[in-house]
C-alpha atoms as a PDB file:
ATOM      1  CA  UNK A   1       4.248  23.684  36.732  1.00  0.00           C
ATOM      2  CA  UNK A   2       6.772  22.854  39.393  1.00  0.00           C
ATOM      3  CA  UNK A   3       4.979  19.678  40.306  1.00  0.00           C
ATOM      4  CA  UNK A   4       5.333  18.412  36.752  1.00  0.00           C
ATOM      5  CA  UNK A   5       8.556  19.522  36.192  1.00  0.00           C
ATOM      6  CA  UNK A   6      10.089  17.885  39.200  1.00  0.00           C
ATOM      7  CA  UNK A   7       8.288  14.751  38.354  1.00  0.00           C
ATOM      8  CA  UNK A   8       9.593  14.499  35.032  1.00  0.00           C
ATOM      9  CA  UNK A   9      12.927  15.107  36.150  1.00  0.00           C
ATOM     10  CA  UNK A  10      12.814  12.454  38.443  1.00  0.00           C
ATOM     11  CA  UNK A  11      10.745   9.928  36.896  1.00  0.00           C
ATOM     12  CA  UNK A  12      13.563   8.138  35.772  1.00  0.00           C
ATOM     13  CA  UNK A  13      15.921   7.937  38.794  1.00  0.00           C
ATOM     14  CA  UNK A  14      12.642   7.129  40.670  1.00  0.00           C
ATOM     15  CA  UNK A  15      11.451   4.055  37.468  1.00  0.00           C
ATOM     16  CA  UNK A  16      14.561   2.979  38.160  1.00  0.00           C
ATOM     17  CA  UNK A  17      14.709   2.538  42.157  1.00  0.00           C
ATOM     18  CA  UNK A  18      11.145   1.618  41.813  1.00  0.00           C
ATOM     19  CA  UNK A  19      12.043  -1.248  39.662  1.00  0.00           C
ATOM     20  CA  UNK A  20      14.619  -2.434  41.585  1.00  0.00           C
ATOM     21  CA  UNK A  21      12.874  -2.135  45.242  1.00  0.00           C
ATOM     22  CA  UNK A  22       9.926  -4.259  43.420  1.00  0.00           C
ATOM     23  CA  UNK A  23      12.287  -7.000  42.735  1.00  0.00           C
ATOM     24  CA  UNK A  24      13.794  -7.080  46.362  1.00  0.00           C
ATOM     25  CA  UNK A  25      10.073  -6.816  47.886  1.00  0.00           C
ATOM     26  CA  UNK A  26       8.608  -9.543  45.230  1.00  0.00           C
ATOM     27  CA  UNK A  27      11.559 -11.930  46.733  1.00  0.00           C
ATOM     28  CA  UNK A  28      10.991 -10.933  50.328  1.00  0.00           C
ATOM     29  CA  UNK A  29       7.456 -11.472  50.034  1.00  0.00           C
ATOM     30  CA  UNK A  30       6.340 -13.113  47.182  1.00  0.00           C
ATOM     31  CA  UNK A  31       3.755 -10.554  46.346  1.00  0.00           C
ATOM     32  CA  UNK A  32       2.620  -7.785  43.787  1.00  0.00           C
ATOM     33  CA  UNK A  33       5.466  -5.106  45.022  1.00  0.00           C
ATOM     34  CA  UNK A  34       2.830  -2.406  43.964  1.00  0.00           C
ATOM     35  CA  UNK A  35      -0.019  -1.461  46.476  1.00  0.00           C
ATOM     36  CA  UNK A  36      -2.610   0.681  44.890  1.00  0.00           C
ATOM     37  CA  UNK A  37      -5.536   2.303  47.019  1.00  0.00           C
ATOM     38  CA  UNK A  38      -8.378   4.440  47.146  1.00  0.00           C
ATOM     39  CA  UNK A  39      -7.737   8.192  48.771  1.00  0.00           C
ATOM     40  CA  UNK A  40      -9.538  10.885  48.613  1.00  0.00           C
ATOM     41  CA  UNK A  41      -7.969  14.053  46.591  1.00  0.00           C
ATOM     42  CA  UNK A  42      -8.500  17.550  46.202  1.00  0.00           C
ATOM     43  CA  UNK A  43     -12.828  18.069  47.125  1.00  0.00           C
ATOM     44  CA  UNK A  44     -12.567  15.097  48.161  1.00  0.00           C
ATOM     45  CA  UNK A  45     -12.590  13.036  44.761  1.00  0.00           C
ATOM     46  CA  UNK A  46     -11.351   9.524  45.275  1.00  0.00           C
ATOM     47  CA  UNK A  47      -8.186   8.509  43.181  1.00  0.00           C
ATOM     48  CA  UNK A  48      -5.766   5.418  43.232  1.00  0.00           C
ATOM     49  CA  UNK A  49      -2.907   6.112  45.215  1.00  0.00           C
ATOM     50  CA  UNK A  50       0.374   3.970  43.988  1.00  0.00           C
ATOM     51  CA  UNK A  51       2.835   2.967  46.541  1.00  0.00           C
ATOM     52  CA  UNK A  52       5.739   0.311  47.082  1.00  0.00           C
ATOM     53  CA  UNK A  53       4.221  -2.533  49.299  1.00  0.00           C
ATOM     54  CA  UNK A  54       5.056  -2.445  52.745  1.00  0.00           C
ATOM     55  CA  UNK A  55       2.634  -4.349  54.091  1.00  0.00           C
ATOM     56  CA  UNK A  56       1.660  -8.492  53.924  1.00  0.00           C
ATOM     57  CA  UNK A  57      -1.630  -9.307  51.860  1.00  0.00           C
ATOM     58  CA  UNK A  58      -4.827  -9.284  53.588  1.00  0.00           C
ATOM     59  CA  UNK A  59      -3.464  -6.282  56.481  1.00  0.00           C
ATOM     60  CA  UNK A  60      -6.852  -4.933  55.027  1.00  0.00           C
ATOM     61  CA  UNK A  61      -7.518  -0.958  54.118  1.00  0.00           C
ATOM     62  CA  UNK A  62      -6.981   0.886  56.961  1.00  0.00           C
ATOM     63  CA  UNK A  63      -4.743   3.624  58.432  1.00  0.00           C
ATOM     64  CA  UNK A  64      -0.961   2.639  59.269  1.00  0.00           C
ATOM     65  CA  UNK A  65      -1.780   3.462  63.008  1.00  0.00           C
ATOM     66  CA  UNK A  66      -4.408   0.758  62.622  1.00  0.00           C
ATOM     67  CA  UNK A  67      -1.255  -1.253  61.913  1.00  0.00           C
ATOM     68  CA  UNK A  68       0.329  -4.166  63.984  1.00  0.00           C
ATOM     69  CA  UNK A  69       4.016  -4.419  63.490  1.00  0.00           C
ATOM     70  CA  UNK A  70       3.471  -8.145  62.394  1.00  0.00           C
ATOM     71  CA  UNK A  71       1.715  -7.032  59.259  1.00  0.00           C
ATOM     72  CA  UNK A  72       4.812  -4.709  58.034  1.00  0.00           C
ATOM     73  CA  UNK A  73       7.591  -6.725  55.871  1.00  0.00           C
ATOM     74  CA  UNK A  74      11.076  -6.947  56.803  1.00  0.00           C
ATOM     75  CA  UNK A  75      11.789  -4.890  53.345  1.00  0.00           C
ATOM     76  CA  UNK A  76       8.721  -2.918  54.480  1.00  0.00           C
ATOM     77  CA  UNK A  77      10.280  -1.528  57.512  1.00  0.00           C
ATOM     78  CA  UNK A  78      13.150  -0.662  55.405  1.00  0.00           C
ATOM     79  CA  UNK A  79      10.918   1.108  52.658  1.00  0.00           C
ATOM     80  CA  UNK A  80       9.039   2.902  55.021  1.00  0.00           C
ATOM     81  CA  UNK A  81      12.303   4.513  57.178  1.00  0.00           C
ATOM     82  CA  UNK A  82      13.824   5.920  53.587  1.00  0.00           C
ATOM     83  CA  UNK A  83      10.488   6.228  52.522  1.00  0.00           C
ATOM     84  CA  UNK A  84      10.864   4.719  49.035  1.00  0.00           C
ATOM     85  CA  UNK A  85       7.787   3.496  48.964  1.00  0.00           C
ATOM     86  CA  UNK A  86       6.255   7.079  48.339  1.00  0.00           C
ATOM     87  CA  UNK A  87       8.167   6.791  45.094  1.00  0.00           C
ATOM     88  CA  UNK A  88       5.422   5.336  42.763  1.00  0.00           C
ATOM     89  CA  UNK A  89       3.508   8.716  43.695  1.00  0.00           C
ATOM     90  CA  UNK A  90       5.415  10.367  41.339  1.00  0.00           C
ATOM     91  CA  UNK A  91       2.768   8.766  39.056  1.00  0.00           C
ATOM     92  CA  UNK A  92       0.316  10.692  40.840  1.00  0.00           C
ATOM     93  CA  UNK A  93       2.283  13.555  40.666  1.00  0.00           C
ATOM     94  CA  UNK A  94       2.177  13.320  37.058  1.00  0.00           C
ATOM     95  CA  UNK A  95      -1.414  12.483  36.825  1.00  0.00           C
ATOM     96  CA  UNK A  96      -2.653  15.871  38.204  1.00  0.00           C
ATOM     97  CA  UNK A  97      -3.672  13.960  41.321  1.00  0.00           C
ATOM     98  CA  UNK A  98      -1.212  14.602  43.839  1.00  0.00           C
ATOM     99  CA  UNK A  99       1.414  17.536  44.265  1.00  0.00           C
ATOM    100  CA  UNK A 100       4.504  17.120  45.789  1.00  0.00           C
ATOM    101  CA  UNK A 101       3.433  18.926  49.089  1.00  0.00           C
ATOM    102  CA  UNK A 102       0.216  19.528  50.882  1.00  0.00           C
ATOM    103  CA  UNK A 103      -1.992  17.225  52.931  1.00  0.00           C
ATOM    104  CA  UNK A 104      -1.382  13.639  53.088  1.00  0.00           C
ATOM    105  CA  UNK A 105      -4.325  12.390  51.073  1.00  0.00           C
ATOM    106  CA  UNK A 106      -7.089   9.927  53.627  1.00  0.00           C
ATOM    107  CA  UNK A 107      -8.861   6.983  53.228  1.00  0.00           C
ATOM    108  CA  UNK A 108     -12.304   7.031  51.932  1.00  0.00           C
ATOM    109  CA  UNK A 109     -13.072   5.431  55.613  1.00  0.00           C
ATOM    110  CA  UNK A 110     -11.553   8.263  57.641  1.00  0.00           C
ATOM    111  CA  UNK A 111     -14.533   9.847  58.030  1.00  0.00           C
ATOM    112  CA  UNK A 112     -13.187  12.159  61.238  1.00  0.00           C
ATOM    113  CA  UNK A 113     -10.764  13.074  59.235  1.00  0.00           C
ATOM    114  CA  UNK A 114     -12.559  14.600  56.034  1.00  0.00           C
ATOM    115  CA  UNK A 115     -15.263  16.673  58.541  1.00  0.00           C
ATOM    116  CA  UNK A 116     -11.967  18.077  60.063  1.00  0.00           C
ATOM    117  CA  UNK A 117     -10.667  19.078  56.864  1.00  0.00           C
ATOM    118  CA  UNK A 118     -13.701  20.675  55.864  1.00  0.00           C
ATOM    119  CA  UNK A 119     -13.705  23.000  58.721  1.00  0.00           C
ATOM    120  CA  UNK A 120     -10.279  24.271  58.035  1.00  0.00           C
ATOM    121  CA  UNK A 121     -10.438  24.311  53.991  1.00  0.00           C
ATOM    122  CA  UNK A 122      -7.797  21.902  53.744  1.00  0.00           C
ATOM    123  CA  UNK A 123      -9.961  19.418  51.197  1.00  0.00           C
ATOM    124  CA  UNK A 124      -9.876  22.278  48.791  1.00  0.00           C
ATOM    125  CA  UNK A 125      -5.665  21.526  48.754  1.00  0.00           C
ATOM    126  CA  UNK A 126      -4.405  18.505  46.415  1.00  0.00           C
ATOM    127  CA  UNK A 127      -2.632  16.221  48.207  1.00  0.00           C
ATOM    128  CA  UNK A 128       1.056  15.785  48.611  1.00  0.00           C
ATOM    129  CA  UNK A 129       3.399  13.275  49.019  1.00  0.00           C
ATOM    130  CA  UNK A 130       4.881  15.406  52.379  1.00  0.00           C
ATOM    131  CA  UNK A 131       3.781  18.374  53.577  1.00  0.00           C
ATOM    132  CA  UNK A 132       3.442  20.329  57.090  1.00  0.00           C
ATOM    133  CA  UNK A 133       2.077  17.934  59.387  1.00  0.00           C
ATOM    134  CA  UNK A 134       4.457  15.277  58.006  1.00  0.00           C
ATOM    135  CA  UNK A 135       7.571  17.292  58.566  1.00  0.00           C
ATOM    136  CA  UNK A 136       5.946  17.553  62.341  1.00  0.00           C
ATOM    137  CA  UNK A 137       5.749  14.113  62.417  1.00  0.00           C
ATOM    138  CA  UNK A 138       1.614  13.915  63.453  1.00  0.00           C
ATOM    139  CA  UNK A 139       0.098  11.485  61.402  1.00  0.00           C
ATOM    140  CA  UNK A 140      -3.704  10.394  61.078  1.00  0.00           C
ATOM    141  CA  UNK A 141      -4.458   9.291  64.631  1.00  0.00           C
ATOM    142  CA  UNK A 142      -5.060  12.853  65.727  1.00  0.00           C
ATOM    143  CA  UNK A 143      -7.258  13.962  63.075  1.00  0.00           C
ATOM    144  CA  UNK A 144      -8.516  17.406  64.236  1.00  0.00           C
ATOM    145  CA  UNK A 145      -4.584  18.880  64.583  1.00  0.00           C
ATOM    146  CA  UNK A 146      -3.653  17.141  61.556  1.00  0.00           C
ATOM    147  CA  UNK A 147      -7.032  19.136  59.791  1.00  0.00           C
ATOM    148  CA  UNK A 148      -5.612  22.455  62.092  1.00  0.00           C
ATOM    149  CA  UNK A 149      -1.899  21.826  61.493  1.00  0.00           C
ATOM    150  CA  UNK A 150      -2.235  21.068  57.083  1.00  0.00           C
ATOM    151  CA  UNK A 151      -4.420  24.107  57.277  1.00  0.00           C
ATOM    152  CA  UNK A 152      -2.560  26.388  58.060  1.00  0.00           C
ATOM    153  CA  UNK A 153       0.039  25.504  55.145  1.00  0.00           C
ATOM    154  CA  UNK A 154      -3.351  27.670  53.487  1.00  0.00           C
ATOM    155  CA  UNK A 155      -2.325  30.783  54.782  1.00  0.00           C
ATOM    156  CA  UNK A 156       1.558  30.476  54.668  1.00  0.00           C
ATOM    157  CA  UNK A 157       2.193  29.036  51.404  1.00  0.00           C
ATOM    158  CA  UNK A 158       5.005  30.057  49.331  1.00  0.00           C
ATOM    159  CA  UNK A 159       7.101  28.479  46.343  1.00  0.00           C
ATOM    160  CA  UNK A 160       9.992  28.571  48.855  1.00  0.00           C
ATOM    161  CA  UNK A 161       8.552  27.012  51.611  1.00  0.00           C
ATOM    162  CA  UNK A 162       7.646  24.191  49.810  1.00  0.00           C
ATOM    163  CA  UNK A 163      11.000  23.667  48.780  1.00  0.00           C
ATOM    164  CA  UNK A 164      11.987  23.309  52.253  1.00  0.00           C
ATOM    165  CA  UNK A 165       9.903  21.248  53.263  1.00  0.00           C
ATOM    166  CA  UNK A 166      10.919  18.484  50.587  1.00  0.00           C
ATOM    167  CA  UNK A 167      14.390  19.439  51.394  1.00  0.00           C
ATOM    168  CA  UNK A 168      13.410  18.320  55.500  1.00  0.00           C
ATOM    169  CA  UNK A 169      11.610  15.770  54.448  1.00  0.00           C
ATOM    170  CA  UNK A 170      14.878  14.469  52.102  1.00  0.00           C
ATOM    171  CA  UNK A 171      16.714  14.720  55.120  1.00  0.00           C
ATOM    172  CA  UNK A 172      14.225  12.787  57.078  1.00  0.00           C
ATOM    173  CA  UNK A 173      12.352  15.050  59.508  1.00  0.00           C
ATOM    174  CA  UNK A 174       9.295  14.294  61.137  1.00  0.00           C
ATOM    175  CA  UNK A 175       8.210  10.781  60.452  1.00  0.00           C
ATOM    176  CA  UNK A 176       4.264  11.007  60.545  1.00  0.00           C
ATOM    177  CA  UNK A 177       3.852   7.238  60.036  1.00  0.00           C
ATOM    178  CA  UNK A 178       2.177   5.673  62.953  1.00  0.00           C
ATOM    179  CA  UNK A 179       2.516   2.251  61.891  1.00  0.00           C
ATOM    180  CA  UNK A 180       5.188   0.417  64.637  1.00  0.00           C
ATOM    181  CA  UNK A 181       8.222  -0.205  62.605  1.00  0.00           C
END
């Protein structure tokens, strides 16, 4: 219920900045200013992720630590610092795909990744658009402590603490983006 009422709240302040970041990116870089992608949910259940493009057509699907800085747009770089382009996720959000915190959802190809979060129960979770590992600032190129790190928001989860963590990650800790901005 939280999830859907913070989404709804927001949904308009966030159409808004959406639509105007998409006109700013589709000038930059004369592109669709949405990226949409396969990720793999809660059991593992693939779903279309919705972002703000950051990244040039044809950087291919793979992991932002896969990433070259060459393939990240000058608005990009921007994007990804404030992290506005998580905004579109609020679609997710509302979808029932995504919650606001809990385990950055994977690519279908990170296949390290999913056995690790097996192991540690963390593919039972929905994913969220921050969460633990985030606010640490690990991201996907360590898959086994991101797996150990996301599952043990299992054991300490509380209404409160996920308020602080979207309060830290508002204020900008932890980065846990690996591309080279």
């Amino acid at each position: 219920m939280f999830d859907l009422t913070l989404a709804l709240l927001l949904a308009i302040p966030a159409a808004l900045a959406c639509g105007l970041a998409a006109l700013v990116i589709w000038f930059d870089d004369h592109a669709n200013p949405f990226f949409v992608q396969t990720r793999l949910g809660r059991d593992e259940r693939p779903f279309r992720l919705v972002k703000l493009r950051t990244m040039r057509i044809g950087t291919g699907d793979r992991p932002s630590h896969e990433t070259a800085r060459g393939n990240i747009t000058r608005t990009g770089a921007l994007m990804r610092r404030t992290k506005l382009d998580e905004l579109p996720q609020l679609w997710n959000v509302l979808c029932g795909d995504m919650s606001f915190v809990g385990p950055r959802p994977g690519l279908p190809s990170q296949i390290e990744l999913a056995e690790s979060r097996r192991r540690y129960g963390v593919d039972r979770l929905l994913p969220g658009i921050t969460g633990v590992s985030q606010v640490r600032g690990l991201d996907m190129s360590t898959p086994e402590l991101l797996a150990r790190t996301d599952g043990d928001y299992l054991g300490d989860w509380s209404a409160m603490r996920d308020i602080k963590l979207l309060i830290r990650t508002g204020l900008g800790s932890g980065r846990g983006d690996a591309a080279k901005l």
